[in-house]
N, C-alpha and C. Protein backbone atom coordinates (compact mmCIF):
# COMPACT_ATOMS: atom_id res chain seq x y z
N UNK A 1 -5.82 -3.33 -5.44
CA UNK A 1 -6.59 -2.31 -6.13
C UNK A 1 -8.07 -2.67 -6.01
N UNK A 2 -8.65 -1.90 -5.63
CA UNK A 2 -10.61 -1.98 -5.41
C UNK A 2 -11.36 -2.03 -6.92
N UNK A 3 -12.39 -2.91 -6.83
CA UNK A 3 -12.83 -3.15 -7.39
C UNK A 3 -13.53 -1.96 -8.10
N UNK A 4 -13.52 -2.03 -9.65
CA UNK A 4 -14.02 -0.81 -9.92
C UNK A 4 -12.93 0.68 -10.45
N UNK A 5 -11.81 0.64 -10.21
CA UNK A 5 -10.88 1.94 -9.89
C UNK A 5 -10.43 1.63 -11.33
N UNK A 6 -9.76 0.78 -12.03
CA UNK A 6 -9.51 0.46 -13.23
C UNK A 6 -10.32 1.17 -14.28
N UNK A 7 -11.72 1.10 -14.16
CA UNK A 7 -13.03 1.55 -15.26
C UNK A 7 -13.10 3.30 -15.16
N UNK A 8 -12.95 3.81 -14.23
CA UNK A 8 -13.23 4.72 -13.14
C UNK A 8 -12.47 5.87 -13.56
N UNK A 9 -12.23 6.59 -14.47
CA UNK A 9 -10.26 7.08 -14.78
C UNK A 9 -10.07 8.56 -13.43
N UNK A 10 -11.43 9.15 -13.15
CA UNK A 10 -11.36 9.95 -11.83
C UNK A 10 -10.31 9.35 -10.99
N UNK A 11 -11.57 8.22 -10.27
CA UNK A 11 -11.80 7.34 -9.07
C UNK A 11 -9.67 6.93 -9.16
N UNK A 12 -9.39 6.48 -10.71
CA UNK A 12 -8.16 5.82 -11.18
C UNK A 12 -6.71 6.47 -10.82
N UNK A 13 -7.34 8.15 -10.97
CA UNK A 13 -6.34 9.53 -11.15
C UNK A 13 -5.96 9.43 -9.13
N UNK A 14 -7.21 9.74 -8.59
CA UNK A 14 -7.04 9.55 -7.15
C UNK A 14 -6.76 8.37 -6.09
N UNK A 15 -6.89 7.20 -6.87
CA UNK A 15 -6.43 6.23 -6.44
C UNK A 15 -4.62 6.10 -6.23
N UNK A 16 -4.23 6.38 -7.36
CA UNK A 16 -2.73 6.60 -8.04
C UNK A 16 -2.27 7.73 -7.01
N UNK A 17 -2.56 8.87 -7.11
CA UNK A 17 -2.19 9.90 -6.07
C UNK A 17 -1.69 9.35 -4.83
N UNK A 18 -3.19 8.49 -4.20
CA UNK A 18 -2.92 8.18 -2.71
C UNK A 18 -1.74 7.37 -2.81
N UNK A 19 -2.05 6.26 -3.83
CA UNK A 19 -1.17 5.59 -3.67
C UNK A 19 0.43 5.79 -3.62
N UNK A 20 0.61 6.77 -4.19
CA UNK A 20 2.37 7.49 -4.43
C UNK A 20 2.68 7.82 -3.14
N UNK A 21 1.53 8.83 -2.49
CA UNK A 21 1.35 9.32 -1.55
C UNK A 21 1.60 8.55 -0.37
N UNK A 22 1.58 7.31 0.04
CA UNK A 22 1.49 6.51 0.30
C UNK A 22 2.84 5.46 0.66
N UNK A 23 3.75 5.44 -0.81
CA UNK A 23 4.71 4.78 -0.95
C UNK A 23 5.77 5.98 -0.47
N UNK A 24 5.55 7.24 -0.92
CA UNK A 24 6.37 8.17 0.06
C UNK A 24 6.65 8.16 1.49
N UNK A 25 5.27 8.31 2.05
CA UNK A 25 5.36 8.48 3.43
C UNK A 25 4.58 7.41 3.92
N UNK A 26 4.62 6.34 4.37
CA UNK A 26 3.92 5.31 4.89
C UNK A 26 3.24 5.52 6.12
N UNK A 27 3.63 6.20 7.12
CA UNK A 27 3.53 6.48 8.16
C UNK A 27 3.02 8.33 8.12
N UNK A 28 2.12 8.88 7.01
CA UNK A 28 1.84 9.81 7.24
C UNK A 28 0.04 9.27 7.61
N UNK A 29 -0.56 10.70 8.41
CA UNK A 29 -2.12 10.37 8.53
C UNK A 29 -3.08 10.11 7.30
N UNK A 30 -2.44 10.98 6.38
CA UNK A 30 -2.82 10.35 4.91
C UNK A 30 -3.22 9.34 4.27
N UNK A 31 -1.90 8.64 4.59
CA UNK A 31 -1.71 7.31 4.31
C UNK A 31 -2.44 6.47 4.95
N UNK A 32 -2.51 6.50 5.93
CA UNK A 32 -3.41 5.83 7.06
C UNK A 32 -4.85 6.09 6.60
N UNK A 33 -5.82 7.18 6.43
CA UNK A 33 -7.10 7.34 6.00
C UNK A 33 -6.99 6.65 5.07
N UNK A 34 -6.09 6.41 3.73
CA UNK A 34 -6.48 6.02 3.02
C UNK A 34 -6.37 4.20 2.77
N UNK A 35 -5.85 4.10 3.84
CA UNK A 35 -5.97 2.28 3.62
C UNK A 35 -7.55 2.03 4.33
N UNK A 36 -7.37 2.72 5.23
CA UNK A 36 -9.34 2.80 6.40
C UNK A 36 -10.05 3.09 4.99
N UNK A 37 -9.76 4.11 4.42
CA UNK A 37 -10.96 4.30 3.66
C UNK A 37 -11.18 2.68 2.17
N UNK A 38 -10.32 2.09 2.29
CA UNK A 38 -10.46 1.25 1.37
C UNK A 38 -10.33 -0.11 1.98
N UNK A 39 -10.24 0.19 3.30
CA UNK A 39 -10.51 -1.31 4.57
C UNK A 39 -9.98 -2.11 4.21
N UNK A 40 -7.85 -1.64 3.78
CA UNK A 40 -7.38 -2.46 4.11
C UNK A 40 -6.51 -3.08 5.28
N UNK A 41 -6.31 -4.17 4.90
CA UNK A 41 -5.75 -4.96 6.36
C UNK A 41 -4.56 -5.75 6.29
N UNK A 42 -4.33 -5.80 4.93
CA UNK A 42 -2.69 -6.01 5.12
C UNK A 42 -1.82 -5.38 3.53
N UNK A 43 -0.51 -5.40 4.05
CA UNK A 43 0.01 -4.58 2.51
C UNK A 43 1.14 -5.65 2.62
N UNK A 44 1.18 -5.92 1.00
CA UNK A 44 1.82 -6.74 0.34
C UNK A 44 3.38 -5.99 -0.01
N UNK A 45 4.82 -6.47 0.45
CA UNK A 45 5.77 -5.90 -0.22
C UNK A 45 6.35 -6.83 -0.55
N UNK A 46 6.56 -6.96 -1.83
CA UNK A 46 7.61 -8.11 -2.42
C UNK A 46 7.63 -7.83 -4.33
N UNK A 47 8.46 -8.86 -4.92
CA UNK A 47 8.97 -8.69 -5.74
C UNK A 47 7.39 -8.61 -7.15
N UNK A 48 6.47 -9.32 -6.89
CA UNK A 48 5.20 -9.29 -7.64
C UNK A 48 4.45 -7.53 -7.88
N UNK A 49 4.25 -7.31 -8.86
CA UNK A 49 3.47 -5.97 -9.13
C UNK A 49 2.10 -6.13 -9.96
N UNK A 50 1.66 -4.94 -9.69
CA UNK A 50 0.52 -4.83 -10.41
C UNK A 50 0.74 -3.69 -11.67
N UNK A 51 0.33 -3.65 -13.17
CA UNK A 51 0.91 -2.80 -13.76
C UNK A 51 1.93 -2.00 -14.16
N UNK A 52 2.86 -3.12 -13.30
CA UNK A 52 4.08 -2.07 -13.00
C UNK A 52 4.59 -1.25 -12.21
N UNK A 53 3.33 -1.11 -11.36
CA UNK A 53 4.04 0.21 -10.34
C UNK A 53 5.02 0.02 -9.53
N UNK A 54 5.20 0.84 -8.70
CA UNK A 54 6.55 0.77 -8.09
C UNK A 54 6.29 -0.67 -6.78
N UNK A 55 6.42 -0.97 -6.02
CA UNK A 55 6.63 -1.96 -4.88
C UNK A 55 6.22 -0.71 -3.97
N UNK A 56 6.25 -1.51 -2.42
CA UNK A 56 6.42 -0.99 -1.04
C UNK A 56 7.33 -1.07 -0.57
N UNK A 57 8.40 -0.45 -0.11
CA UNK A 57 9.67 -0.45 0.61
C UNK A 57 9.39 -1.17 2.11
N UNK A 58 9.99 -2.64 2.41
CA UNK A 58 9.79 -3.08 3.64
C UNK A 58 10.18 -2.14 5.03
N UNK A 59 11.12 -1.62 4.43
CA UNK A 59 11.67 -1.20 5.87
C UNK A 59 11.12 0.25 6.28
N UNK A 60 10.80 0.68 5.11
CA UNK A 60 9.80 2.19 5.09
C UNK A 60 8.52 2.03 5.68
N UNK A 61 7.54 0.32 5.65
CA UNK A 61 6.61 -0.03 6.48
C UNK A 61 6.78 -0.33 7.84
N UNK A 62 8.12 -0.90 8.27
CA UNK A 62 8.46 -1.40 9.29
C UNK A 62 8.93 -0.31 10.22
N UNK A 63 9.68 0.75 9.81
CA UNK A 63 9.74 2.32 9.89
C UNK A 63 8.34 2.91 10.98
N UNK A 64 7.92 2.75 9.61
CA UNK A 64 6.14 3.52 10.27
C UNK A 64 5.24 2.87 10.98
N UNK A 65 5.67 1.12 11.60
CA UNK A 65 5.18 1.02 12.68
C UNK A 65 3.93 -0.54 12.50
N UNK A 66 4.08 -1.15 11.02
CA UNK A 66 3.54 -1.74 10.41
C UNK A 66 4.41 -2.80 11.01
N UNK A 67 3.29 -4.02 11.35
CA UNK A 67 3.78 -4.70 11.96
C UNK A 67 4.11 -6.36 11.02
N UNK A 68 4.94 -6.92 10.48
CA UNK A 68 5.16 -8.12 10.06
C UNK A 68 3.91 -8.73 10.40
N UNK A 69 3.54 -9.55 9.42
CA UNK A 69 2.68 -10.43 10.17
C UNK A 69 3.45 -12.45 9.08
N UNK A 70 4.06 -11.41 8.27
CA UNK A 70 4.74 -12.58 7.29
C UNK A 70 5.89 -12.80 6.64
N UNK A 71 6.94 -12.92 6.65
CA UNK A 71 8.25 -12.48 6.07
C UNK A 71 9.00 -14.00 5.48
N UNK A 72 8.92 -14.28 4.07
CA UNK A 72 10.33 -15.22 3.67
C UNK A 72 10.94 -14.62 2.81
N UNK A 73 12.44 -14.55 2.48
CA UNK A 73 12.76 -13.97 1.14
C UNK A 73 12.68 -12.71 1.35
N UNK A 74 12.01 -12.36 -0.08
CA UNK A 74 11.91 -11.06 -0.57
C UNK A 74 10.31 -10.37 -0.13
N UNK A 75 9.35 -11.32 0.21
CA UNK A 75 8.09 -11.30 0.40
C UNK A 75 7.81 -10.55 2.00
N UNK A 76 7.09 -9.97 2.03
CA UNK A 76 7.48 -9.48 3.24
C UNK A 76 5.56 -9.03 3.39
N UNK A 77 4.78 -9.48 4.16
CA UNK A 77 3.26 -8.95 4.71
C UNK A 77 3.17 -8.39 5.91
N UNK A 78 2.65 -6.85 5.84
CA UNK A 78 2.50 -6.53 6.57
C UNK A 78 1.09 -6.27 7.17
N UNK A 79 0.53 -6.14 8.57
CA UNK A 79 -0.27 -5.91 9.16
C UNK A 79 -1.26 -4.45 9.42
N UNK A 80 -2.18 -4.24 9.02
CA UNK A 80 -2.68 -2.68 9.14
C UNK A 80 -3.19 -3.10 10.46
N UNK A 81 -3.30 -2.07 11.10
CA UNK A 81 -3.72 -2.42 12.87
C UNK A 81 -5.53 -1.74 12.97
């Protein structure tokens, strides 16, 4: 989560969106702008959360083309290209 989005309840409302948005379709163009737009570079799937929300489905990243860059267990890092 970016620094700032917590305080933010807009910035907070649209953050949340993408993010659903996101855990739906991993592999939509959507999804994709929106990790560029927040320059990220790798996504975390494993058993740890933030607030509660839902996780990332490994195989729904691995699906859409996301490449391992880390896997033990349940922990699973993936690569934004």
């Amino acid at each position: 989560m970016p620094f700032g989005v917590v305080t933010n309840v807009s910035l907070l409302a649209n953050y949340t969106r993408e993010v659903s948005a996101f855990v739906a379709d991993p592999g939509s163009p959507q999804g994709l702008r929106f990790l560029t737009s927040f320059g990220v570079t790798y996504i975390y799937s494993g058993p740890a959360r933030i607030y509660g929300r839902s996780g990332f489905d490994p195989i729904a990243l691995f699906t859409a083309g996301f490449r391992p860059a880390y896997h033990y267990n349940d922990v699973w890092i993936f690569q934004v290209a």
